[in-house]
N, C-alpha and C. Protein backbone atom coordinates (compact mmCIF):
# COMPACT_ATOMS: atom_id res chain seq x y z
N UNK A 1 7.64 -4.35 -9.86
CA UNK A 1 6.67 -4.82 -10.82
C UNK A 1 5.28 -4.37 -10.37
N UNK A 2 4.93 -3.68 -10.94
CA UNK A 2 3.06 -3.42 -10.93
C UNK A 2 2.42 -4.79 -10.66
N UNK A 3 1.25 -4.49 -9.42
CA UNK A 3 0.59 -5.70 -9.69
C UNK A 3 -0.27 -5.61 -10.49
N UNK A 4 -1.40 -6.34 -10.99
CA UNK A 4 -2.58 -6.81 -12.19
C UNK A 4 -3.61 -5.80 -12.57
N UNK A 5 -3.68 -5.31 -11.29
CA UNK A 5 -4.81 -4.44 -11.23
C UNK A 5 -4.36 -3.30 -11.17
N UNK A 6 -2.97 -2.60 -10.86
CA UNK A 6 -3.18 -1.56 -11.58
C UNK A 6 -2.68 -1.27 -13.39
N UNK A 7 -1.84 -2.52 -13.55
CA UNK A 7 -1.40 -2.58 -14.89
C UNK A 7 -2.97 -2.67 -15.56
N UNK A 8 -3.84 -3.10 -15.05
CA UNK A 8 -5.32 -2.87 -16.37
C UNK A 8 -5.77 -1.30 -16.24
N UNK A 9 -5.65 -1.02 -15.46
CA UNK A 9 -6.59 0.33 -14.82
C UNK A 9 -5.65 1.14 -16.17
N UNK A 10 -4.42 0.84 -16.60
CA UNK A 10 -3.52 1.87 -17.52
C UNK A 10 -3.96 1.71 -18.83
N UNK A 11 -4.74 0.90 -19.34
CA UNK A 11 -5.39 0.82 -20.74
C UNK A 11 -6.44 0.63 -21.13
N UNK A 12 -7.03 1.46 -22.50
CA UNK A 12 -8.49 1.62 -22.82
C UNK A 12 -9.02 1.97 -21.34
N UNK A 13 -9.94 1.31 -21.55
CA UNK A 13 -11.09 1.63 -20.55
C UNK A 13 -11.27 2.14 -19.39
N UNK A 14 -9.81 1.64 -18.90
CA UNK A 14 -9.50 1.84 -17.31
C UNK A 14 -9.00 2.85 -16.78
N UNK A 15 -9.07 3.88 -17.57
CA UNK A 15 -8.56 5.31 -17.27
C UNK A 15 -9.74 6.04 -16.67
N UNK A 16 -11.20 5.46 -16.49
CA UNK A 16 -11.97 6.10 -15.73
C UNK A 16 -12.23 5.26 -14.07
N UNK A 17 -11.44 4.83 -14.29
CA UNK A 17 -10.88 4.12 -12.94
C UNK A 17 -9.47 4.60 -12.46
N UNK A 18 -9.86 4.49 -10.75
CA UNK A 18 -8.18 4.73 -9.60
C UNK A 18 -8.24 3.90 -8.90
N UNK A 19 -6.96 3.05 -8.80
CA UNK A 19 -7.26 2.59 -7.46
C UNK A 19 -7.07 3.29 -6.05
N UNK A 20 -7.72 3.49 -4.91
CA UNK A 20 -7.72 4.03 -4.16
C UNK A 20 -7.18 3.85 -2.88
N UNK A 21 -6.09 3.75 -2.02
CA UNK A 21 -5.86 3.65 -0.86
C UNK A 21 -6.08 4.50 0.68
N UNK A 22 -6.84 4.06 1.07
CA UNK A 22 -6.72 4.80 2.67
C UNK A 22 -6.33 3.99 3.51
N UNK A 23 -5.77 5.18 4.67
CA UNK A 23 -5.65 4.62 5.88
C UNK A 23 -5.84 5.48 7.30
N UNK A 24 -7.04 4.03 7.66
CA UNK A 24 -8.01 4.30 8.73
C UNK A 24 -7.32 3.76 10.19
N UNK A 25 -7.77 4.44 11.48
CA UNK A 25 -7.32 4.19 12.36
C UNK A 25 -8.54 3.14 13.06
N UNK A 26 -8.30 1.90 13.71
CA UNK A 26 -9.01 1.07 13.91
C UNK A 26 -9.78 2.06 15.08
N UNK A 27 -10.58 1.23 15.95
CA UNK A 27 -11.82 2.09 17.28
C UNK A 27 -11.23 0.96 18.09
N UNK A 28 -11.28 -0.31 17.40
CA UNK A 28 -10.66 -1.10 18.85
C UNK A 28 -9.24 -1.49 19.48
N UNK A 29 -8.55 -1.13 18.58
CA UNK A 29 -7.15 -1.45 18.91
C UNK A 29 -6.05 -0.31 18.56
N UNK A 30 -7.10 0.61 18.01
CA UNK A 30 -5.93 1.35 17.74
C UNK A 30 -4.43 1.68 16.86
N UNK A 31 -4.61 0.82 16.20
CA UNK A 31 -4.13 0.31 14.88
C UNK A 31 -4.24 1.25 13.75
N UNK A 32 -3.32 1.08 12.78
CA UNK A 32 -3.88 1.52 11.66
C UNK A 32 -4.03 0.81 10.76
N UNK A 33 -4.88 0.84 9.67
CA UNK A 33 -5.41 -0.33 8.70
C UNK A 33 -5.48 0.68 7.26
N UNK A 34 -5.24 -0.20 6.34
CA UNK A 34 -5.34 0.39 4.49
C UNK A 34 -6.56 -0.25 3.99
N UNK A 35 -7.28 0.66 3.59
CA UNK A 35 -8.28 0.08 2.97
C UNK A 35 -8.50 0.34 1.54
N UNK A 36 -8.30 -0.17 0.67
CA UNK A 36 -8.09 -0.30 -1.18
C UNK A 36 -9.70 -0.44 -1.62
N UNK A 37 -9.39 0.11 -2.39
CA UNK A 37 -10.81 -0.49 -3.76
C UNK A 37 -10.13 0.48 -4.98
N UNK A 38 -10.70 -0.03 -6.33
CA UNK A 38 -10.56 0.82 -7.33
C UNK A 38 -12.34 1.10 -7.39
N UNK A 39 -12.19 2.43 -7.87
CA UNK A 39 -13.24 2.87 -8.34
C UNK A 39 -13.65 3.47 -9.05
N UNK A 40 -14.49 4.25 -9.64
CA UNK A 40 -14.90 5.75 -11.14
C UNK A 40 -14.18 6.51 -10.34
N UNK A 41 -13.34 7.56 -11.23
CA UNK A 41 -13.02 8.63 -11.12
C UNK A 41 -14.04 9.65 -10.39
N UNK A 42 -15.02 9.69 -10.57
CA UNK A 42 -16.63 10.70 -9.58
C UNK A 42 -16.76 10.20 -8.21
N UNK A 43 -16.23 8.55 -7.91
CA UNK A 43 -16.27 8.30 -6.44
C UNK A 43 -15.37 8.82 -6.19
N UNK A 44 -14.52 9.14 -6.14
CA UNK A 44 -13.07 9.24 -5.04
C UNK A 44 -13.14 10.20 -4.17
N UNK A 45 -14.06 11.16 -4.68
CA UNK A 45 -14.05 11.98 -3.61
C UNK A 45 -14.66 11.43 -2.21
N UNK A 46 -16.26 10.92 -2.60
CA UNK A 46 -16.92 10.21 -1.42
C UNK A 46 -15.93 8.85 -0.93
N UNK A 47 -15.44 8.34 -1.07
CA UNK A 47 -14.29 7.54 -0.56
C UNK A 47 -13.51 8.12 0.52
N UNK A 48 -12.69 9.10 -0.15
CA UNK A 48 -12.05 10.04 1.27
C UNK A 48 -12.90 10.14 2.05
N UNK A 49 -14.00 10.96 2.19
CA UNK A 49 -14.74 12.03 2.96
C UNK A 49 -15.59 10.52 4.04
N UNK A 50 -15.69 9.66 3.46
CA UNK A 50 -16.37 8.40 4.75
C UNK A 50 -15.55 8.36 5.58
N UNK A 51 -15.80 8.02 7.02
CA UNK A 51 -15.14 7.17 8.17
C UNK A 51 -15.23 6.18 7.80
């Protein structure tokens, strides 16, 4: 089952929206961590490209 948020992102409006997943390696533990947001389609690039 889709959760909420991406079932809206699929109609009208929300097609200039992604939701976005990364995954970052922590500095203190060494870990790895997912970090989500939805955002405009024009961010996603600057999303990747941050530490």
């Amino acid at each position: 089952m889709a959760k909420k948020v991406v079932a809206t992102l699929k109609t009208g409006a929300g097609k200039q929206y992604t939701k976005c997943i990364k995954m970052v390696k922590s500095e203190k533990t060494g870990a790895y961590m997912f970090k989500e947001a939805v955002l405009l389609n024009a961010d996603i690039k600057d999303f990747f490209e941050k530490k």
